[in-house]
C-alpha atoms as a PDB file:
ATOM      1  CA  UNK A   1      -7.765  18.991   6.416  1.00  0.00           C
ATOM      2  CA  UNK A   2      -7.394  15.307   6.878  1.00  0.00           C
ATOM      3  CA  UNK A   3      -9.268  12.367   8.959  1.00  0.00           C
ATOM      4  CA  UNK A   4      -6.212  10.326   9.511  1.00  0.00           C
ATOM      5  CA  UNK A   5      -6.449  10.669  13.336  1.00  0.00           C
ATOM      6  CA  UNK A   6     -10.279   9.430  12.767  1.00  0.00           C
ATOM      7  CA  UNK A   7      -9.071   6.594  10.612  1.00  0.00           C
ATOM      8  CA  UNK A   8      -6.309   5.333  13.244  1.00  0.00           C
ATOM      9  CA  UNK A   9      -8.701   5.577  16.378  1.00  0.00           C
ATOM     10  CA  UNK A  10     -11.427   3.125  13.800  1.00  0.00           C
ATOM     11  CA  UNK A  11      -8.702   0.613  13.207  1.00  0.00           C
ATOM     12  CA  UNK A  12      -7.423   0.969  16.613  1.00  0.00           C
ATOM     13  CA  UNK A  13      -3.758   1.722  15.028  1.00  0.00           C
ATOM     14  CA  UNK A  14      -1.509   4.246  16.901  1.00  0.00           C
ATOM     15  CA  UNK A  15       0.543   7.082  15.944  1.00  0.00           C
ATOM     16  CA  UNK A  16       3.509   5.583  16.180  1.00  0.00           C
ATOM     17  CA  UNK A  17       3.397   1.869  14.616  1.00  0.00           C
ATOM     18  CA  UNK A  18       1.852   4.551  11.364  1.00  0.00           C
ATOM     19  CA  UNK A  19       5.096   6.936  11.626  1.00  0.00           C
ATOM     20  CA  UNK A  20       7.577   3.396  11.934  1.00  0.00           C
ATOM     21  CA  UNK A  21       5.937   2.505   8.472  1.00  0.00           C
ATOM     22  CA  UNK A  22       6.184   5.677   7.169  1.00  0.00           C
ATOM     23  CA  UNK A  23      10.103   5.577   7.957  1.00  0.00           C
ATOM     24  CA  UNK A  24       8.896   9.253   9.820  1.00  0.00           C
ATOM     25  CA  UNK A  25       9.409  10.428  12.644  1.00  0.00           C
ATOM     26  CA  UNK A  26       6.342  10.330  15.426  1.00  0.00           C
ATOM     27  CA  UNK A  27       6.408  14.613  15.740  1.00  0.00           C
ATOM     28  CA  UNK A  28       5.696  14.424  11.514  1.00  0.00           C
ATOM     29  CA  UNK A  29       2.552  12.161  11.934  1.00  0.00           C
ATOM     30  CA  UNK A  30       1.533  13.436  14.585  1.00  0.00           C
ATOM     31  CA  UNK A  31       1.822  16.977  12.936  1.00  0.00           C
ATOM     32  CA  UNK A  32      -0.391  15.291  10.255  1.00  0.00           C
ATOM     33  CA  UNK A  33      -2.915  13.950  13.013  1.00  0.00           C
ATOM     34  CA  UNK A  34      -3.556  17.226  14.430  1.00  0.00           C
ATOM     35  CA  UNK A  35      -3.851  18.896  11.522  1.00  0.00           C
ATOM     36  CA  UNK A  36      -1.095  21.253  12.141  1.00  0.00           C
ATOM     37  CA  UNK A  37       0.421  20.027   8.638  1.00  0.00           C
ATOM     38  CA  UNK A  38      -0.503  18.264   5.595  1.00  0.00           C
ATOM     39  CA  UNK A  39       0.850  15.261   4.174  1.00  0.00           C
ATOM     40  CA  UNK A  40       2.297  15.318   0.473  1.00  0.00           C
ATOM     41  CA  UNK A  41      -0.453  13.436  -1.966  1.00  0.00           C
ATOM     42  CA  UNK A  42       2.644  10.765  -2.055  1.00  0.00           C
ATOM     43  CA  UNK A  43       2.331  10.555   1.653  1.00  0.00           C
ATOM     44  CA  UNK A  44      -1.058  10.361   1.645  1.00  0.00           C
ATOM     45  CA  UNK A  45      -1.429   7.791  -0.893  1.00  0.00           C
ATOM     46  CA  UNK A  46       1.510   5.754   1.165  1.00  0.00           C
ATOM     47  CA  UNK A  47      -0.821   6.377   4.422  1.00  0.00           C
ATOM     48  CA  UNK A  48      -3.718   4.978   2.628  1.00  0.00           C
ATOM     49  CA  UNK A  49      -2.143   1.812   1.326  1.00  0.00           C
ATOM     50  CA  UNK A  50      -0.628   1.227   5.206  1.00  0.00           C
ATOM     51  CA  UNK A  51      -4.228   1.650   6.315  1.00  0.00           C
ATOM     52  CA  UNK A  52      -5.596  -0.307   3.865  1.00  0.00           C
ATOM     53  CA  UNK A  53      -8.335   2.498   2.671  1.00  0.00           C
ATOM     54  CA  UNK A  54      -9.041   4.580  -0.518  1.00  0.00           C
ATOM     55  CA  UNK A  55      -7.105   7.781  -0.165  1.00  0.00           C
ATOM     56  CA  UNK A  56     -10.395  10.234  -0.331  1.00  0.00           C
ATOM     57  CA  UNK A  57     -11.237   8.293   3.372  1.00  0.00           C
ATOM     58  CA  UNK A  58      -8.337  10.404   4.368  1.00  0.00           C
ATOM     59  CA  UNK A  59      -9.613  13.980   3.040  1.00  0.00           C
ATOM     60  CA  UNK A  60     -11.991  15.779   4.634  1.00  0.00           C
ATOM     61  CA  UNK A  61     -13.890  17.881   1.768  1.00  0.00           C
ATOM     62  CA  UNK A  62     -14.306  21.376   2.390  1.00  0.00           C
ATOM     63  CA  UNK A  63     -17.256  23.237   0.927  1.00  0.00           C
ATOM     64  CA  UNK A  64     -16.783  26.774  -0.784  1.00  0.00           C
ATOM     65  CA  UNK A  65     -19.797  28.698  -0.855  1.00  0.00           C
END
């Protein structure tokens, strides 16, 4: 799970200026958005740089009990 769609709406940055830096297509980020698929850590780290945040502000950390 990721927070990217969190991260855009607090920087006020939509969907598709993020998938025109990418170089991807607006159905892959916004498959990333809505959590319907995962970026690659390369991707992520690449989102994270665009966004100008650490990359673990894009995880969402999931507890195993």
């Amino acid at each position: 799970m990721n927070r990217i769609k969190e991260v855009l709406e607090e920087k006020g940055i939509k969907q598709v200026w993020l998938a025109e830096q990418l170089g991807k297509s607006f159905n892959t980020v916004n498959g990333y958005v809505q959590n319907r698929a995962q970026p690659s850590l390369e991707v992520l780290f690449k989102i994270a740089t665009i966004l100008k945040v650490e990359p673990k502000e894009l995880i969402i950390e999931v507890n195993k009990n």
